[in-house]
Protein backbone atom coordinates (compact mmCIF):
# COMPACT_ATOMS: atom_id res chain seq x y z
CA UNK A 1 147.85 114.93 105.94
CA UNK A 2 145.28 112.87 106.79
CA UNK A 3 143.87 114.52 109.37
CA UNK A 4 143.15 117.68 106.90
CA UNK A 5 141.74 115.24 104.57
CA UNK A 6 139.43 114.13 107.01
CA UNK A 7 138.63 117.11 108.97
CA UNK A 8 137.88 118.56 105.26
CA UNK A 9 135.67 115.63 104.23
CA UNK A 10 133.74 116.49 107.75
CA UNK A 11 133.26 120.23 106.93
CA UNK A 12 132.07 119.54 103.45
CA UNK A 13 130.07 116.96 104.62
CA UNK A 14 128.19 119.41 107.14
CA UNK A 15 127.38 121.93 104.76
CA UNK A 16 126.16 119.55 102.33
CA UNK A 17 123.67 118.31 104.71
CA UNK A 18 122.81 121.65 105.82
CA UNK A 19 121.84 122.98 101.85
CA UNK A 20 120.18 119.74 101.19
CA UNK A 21 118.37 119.91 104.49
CA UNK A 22 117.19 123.25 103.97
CA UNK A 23 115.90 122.93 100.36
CA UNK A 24 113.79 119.60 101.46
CA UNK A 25 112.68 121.81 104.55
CA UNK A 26 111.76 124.76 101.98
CA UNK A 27 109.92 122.39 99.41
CA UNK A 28 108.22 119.80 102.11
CA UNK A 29 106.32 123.27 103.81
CA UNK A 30 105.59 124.44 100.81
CA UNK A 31 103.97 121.61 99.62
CA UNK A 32 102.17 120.82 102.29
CA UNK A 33 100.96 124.06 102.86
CA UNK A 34 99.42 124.59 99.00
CA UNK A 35 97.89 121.08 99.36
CA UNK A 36 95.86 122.04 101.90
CA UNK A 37 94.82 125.53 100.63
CA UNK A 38 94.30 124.04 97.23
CA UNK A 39 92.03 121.08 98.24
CA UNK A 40 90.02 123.98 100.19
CA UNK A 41 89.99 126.16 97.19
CA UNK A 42 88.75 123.69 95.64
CA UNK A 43 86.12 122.46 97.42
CA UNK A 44 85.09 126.11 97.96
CA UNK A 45 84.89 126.41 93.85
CA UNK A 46 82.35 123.87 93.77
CA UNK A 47 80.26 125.09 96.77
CA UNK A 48 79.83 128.22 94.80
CA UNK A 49 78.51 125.85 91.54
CA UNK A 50 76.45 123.34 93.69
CA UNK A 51 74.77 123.76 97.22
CA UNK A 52 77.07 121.69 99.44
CA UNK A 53 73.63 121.39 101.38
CA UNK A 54 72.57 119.22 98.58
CA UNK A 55 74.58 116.36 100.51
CA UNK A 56 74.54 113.36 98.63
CA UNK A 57 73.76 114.95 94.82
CA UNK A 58 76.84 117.37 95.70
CA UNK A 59 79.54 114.49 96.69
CA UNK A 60 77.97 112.94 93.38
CA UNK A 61 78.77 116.03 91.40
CA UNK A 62 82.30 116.43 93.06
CA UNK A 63 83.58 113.38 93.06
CA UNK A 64 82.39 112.60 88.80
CA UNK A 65 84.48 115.60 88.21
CA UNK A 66 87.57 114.64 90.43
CA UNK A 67 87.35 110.92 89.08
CA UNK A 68 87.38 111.84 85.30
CA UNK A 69 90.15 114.21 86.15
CA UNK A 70 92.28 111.55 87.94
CA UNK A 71 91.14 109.08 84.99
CA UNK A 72 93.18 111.79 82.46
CA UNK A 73 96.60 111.81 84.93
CA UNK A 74 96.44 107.73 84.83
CA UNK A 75 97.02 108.32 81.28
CA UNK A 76 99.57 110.44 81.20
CA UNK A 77 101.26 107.86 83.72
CA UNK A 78 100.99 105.44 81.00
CA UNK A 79 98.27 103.68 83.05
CA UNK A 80 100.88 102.72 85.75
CA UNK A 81 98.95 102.17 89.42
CA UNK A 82 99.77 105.33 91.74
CA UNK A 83 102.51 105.47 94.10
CA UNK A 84 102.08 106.06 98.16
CA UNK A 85 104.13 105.21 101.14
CA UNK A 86 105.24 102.01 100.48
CA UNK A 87 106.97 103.01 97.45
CA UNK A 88 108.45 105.30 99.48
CA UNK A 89 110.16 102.41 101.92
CA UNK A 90 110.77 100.52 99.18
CA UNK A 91 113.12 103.09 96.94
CA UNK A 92 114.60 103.98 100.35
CA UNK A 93 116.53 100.67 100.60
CA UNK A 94 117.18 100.01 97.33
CA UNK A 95 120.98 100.84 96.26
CA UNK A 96 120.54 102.85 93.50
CA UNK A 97 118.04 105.46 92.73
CA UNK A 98 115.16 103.68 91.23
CA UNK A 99 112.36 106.17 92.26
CA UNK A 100 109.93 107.10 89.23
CA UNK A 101 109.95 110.47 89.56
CA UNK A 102 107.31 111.18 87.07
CA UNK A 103 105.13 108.88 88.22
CA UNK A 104 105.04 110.23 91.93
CA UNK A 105 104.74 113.94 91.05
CA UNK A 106 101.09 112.80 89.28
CA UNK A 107 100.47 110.79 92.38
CA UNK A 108 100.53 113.02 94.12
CA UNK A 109 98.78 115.05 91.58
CA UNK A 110 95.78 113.08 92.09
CA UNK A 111 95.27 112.75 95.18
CA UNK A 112 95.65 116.13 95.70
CA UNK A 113 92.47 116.67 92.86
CA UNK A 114 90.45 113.19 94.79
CA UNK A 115 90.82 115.36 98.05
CA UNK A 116 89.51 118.11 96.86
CA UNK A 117 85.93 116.90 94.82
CA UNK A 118 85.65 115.10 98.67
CA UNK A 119 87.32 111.63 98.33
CA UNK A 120 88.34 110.17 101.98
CA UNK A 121 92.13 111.15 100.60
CA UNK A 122 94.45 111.90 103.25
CA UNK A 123 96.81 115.02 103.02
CA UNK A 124 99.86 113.36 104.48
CA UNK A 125 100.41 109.78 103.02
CA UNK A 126 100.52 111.28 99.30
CA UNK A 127 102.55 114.60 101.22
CA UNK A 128 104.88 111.91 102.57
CA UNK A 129 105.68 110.30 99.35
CA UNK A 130 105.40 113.62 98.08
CA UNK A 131 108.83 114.63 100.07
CA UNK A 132 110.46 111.35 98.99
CA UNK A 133 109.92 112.05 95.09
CA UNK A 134 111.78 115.48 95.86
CA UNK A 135 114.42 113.51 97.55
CA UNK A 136 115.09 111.20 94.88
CA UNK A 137 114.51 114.14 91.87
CA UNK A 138 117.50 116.30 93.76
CA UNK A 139 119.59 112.94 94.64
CA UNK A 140 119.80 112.75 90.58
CA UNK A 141 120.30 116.74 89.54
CA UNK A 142 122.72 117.92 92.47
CA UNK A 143 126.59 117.43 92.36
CA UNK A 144 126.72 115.90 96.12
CA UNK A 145 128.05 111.87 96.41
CA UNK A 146 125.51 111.52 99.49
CA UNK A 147 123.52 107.84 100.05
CA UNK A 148 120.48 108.44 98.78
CA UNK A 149 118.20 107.61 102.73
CA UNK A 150 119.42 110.99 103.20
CA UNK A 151 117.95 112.79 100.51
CA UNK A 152 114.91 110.79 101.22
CA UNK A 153 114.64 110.65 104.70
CA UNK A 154 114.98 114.52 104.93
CA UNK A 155 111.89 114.81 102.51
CA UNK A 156 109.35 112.66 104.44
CA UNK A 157 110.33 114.43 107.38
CA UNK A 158 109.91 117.56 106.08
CA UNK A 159 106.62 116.59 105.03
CA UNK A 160 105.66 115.34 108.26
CA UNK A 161 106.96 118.40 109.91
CA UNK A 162 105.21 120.54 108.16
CA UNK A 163 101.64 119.29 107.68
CA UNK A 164 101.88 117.72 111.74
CA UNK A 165 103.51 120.52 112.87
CA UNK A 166 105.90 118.37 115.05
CA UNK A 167 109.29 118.45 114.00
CA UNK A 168 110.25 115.55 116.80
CA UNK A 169 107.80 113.09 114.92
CA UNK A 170 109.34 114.04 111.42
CA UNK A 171 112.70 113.10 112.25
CA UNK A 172 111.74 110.07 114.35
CA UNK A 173 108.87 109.10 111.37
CA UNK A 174 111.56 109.02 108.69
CA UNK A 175 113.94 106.95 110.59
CA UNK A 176 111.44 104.16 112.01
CA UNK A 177 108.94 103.75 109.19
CA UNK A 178 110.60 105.15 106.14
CA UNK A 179 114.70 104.25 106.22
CA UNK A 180 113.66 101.63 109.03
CA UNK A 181 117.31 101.97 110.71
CA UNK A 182 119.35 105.46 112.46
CA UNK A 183 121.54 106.70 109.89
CA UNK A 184 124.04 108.52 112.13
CA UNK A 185 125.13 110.36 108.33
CA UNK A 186 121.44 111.32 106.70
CA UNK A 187 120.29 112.56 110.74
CA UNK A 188 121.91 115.92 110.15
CA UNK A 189 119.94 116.43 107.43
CA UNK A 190 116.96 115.19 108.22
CA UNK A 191 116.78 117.63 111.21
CA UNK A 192 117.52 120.49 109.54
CA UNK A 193 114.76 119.73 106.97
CA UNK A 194 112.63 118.85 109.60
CA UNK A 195 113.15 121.94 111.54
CA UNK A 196 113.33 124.19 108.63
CA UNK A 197 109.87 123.18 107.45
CA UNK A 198 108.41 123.24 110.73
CA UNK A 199 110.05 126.76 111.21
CA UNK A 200 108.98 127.80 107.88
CA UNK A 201 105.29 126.57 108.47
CA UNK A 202 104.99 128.78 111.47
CA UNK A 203 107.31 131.63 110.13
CA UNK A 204 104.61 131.90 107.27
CA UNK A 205 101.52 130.49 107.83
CA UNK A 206 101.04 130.04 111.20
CA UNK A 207 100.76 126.84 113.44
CA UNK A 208 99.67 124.20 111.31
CA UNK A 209 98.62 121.34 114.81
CA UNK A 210 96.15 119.05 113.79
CA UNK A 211 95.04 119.15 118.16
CA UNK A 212 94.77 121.99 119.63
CA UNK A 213 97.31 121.92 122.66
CA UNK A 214 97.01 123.87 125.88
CA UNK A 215 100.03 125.15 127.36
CA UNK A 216 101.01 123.70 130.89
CA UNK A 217 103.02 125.49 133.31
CA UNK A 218 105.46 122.56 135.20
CA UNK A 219 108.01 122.13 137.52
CA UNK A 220 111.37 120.93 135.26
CA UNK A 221 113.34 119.86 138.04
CA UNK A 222 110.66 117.78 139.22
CA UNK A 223 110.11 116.29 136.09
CA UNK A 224 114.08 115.25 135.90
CA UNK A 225 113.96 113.57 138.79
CA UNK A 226 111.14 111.26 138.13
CA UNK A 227 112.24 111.11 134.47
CA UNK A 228 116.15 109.61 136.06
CA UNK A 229 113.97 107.37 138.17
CA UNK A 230 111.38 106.45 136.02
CA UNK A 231 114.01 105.27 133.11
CA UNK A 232 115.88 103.04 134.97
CA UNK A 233 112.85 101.68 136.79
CA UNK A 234 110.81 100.80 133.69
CA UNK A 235 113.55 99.59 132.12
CA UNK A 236 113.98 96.94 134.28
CA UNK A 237 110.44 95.56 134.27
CA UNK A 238 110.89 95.97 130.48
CA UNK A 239 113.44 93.37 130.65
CA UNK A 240 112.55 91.22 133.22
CA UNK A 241 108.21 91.21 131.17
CA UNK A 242 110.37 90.49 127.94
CA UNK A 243 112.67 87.72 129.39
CA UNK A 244 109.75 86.13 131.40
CA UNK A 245 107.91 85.85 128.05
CA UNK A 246 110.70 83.90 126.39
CA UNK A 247 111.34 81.75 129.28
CA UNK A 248 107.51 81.00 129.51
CA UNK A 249 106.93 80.70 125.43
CA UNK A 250 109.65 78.27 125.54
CA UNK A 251 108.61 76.33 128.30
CA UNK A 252 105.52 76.05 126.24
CA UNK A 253 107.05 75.15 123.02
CA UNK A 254 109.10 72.64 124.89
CA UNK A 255 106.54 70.62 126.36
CA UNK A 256 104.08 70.86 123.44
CA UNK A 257 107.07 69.20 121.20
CA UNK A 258 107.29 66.28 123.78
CA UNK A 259 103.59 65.73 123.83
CA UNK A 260 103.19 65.46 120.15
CA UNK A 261 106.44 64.76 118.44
């Protein structure tokens, strides 16, 4: 009996993480996608009012536009500061769901408008934040009792996925600088969020790399043998620089105590 029980909790588990994953992949490429094509909308709209050759009398024009703008979404956040990233770690490890939802669609809101009338915005800290709003908003409206890293953690990599177009760095982004631990229960998820928008992003759009990368034809078995060298090997010096530096620092500590205490 218990065994069904748990081989049922297991399945429903799985295909939890697989709809959740999948609508965070869905939303995160979308939103990165229309961020981009709206900021160069945008900024395309105004080069057809003003000569961008204008240079500094355009930025002026741009950015008095995008400021009053953002001015108008402060107030309909009640004048509360905007949200980024480190709201993002923050309702991440809190126990319940505390995110302001409200307050981190309009964040996003305005960066999205500063980006676009030529503020030195970035696309993917809002975009990032962006994905973790989602998380929380669809942590509170769907039926699933699922910790609430894995709702988030799925949308920043998503977001991440989508706008890098690296699917690797999503996953590993969300873990290390968002959730700050492995969550062995939210990394199903996360991956299929991150590889959905990734997919998605390509599927529709095209490749969306930030570097153009040139492909390299290489030898695979080659590379496995130096890779089941090379761990081991740099492992050890890992260990023995990292042990040296303790012994030395508290060598250090040891005799500067003696000379002064």
């Amino acid at each position: 009996m218990m065994v069904n029980s748990n081989l049922n909790y297991a399945i429903k588990f799985i295909i939890t993480s697989i709809i959740i994953g999948s609508i965070l992949g869905l939303v995160g490429a979308s939103a990165a996608h229309y961020f981009r094509v709206g900021v160069i909308l945008i900024s395309d709209g105004f080069s057809q009012i003003i000569n961008s050759s204008y240079g500094f009398f355009y930025y002026i024009f741009t950015l008095s536009i995008a400021v009053f703008i953002v001015h108008q979404v402060k107030k309909i956040n009640s004048g509360k500061p905007f949200q980024g990233i480190a709201d993002s770690i923050f309702y991440a490890h809190r126990p319940d769901n505390e995110a302001d939802i409200k307050s981190g669609i309009l964040s996003t809101l305005a960066a999205f408008i500063s980006a676009g009338g030529g503020a030195s915005v970035g696309q993917y800290g809002p975009l990032v934040h962006f994905g973790s709003t989602i998380g929380s908003w669809l942590k509170e409206k769907l039926p699933f009792q699922l910790s609430l890293d894995l709702y988030i953690g799925g949308g920043v990599a998503a977001a991440i996925s989508s706008g890098f177009g690296a699917p690797l760095a999503g996953m590993v982004f969300a873990h290390e600088a968002i959730m700050r631990h492995y969550s062995h229960k939210a990394v199903l998820s996360i991956a299929i969020a991150s590889c959905v928008a990734f997919g998605l992003s390509t599927a529709l759009w095209g490749e969306s790399l930030i570097f153009p990368i040139s492909k390299v034809e290489f030898d695979f078995l080659t590379i496995l043998y130096v890779s089941f060298i090379a761990g081991p090997l740099f492992g050890i010096v890992a260990i023995v620089f990292m042990n040296s530096l303790i012994f030395f620092s508290t060598k250090l500590l040891r005799n500067f105590s003696q000379m002064y205490f």
